[in-house]
Protein backbone atom coordinates (compact mmCIF):
# COMPACT_ATOMS: atom_id res chain seq x y z
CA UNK A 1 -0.27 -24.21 -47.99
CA UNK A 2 -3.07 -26.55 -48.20
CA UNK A 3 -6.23 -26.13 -45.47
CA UNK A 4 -5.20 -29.49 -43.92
CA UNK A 5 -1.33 -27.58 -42.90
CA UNK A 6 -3.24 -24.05 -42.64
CA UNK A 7 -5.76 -25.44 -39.57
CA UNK A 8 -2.87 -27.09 -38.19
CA UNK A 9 -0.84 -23.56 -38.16
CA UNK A 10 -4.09 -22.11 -36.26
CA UNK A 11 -4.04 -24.92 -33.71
CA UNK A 12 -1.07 -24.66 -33.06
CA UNK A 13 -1.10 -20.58 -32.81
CA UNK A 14 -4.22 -21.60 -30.53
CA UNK A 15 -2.65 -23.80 -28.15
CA UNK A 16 0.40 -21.34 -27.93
CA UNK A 17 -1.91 -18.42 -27.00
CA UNK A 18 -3.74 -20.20 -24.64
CA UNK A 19 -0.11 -21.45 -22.62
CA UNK A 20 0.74 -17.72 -22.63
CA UNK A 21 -3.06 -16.92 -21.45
CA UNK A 22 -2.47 -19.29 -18.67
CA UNK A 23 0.96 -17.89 -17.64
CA UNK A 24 -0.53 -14.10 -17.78
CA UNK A 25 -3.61 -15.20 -15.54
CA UNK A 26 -1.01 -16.99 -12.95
CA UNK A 27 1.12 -13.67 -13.07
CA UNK A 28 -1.82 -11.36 -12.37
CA UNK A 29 -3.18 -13.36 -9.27
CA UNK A 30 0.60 -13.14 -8.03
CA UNK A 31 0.55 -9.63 -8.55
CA UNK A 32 -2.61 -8.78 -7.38
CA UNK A 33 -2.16 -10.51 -4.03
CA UNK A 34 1.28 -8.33 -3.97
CA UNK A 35 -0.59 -5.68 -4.47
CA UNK A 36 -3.12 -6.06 -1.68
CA UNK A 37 -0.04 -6.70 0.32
CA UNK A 38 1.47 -3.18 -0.50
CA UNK A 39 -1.77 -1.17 -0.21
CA UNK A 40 -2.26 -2.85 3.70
CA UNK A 41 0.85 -1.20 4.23
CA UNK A 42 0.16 2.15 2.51
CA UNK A 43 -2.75 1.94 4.94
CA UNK A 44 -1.04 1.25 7.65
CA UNK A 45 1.40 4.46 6.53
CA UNK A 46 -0.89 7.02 6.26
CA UNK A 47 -2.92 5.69 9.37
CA UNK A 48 0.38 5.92 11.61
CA UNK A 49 0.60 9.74 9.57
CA UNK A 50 -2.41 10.81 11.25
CA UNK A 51 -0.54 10.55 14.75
CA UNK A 52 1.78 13.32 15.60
CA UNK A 53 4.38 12.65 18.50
CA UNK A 54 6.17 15.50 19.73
CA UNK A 55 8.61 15.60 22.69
CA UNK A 56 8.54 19.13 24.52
CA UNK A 57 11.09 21.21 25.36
CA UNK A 58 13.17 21.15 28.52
CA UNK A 59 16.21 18.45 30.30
CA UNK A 60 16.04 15.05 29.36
CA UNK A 61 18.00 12.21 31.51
CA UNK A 62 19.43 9.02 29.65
CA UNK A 63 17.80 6.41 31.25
CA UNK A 64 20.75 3.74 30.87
CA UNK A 65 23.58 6.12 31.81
CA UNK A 66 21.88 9.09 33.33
CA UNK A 67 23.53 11.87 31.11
CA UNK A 68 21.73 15.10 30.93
CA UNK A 69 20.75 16.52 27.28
CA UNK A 70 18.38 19.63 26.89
CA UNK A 71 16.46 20.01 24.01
CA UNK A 72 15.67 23.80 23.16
CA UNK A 73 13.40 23.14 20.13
CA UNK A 74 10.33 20.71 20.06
CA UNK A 75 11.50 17.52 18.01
CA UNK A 76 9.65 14.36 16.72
CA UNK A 77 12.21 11.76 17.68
CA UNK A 78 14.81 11.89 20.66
CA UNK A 79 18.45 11.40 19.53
CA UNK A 80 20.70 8.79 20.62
CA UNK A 81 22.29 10.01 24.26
CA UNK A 82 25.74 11.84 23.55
CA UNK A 83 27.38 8.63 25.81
CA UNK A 84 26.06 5.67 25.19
CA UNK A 85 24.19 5.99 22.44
CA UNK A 86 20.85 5.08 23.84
CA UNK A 87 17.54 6.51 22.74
CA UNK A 88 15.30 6.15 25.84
CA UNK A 89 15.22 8.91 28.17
CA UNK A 90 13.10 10.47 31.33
CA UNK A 91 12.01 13.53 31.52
CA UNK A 92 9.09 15.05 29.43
CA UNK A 93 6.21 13.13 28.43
CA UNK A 94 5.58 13.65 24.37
CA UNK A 95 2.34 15.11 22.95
CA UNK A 96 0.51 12.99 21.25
CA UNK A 97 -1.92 14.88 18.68
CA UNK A 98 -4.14 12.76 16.33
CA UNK A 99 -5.25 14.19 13.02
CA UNK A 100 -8.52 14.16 11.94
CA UNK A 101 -8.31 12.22 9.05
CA UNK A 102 -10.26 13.64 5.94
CA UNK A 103 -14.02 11.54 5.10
CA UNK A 104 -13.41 8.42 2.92
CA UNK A 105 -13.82 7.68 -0.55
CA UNK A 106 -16.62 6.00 -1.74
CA UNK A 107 -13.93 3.16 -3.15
CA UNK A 108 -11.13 2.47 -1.14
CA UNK A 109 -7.48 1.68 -2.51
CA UNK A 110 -8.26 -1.80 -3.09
CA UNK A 111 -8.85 -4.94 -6.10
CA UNK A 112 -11.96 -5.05 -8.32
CA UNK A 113 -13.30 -7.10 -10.19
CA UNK A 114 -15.17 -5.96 -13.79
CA UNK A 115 -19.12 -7.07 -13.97
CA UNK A 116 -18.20 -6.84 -17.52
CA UNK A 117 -15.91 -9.38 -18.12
CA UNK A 118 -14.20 -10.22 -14.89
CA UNK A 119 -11.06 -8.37 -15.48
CA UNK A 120 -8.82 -7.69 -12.51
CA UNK A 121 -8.68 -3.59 -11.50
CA UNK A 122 -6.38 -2.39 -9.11
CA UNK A 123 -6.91 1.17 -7.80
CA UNK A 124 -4.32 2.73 -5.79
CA UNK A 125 -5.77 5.36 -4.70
CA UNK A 126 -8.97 6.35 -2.68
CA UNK A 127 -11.84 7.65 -4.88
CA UNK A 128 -15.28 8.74 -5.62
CA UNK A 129 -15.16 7.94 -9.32
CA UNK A 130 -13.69 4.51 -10.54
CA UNK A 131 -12.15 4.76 -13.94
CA UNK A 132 -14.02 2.55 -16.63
CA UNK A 133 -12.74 -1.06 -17.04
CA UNK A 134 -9.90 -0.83 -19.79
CA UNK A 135 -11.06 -3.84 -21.52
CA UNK A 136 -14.44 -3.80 -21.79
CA UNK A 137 -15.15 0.30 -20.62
CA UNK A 138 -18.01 -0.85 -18.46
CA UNK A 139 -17.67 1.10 -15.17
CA UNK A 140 -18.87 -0.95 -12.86
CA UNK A 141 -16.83 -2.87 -10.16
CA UNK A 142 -16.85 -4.53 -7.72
CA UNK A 143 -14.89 -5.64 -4.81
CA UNK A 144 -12.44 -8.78 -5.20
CA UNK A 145 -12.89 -11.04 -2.05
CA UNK A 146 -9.83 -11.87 0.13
C-alpha cells in the first residue's frame, strides 16, 4: 500500500471514529439526563421511607357504604371494605411517625463532571469518598449543572 492509500485508510478510520465519538457523546447526555431523572425519584423514595403511617387498632366504618370492619392488629394500609370495595374509612386517625433521617453525605447521588478531562460520573449512591475518575484517575469532581 503506498503512503498516498495508507493516509487515506487513516482518514477515513478518523472520520469513522469521530461519527461514533459523536453518537457516544449524544447517548451519554441522554443517559445522564435519565439518570438524574431516576435518582429524583430514588429521592423522592427514600424521603417518603422516612414517614411511617400506621392506622391503630379498633372499628373502622366504610365511609361510602357504612360497613363495620375491626382491625385487631396495627396495619400500614386499610384494605378495601368487605362490600364495596372502597378504601376510605372513619374511625381512627393513623400515626404518623417521621424518621430521623441519618446526616448526609458529603456528595449526594448525583452527575459530576471530571476537572481532569470533563468526563461524565454518575454516582448512585450518597458518599463521603468519590471514586477516582475512570479515565483519567484524577479524583476530583465536581457537580454537573442542571
Amino acid at each position: 500500500m503506498s503512503t498516498q492509500e495508507h493516509a487515506q485508510s487513516l482518514a477515513r478510520e478518523l472520520a469513522q471514529a469521530m461519527k461514533a465519538m459523536k453518537a457516544a457523546e449524544a447517548k451519554a447526555k441522554h443517559v445522564s439526563e435519565e439518570l438524574r431523572q431516576v435518582l429524583a425519584q430514588v429521592r423522592a423514595e427514600a424521603d417518603a421511607a422516612l414517614l411511617v403511617v400506621e392506622y391503630p387498632v379498633g372499628r373502622y366504618d366504610c365511609a361510602s357504604c357504612g360497613h363495620s370492619m375491626l382491625f385487631t392488629e396495627p396495619t400500614r394500609e386499610l384494605p378495601a371494605c368487605d362490600n364495596c370495595g372502597n378504601r376510605n374509612f372513619a374511625g381512627h386517625e393513623p400515626q404518623v411517625t417521621k424518621i430521623e433521617p441519618p446526616p448526609p453525605k458529603k456528595y449526594p447521588a448525583a452527575m459530576y463532571q471530571c476537572v481532569g478531562c470533563g468526563a461524565r460520573i454518575a454516582v448512585v449512591a450518597d458518599t463521603d469518598e468519590l471514586t477516582p475518575c475512570e479515565i483519567c484517575g484524577i479524583a476530583d469532581l465536581t457537580p454537573l449543572e442542571e
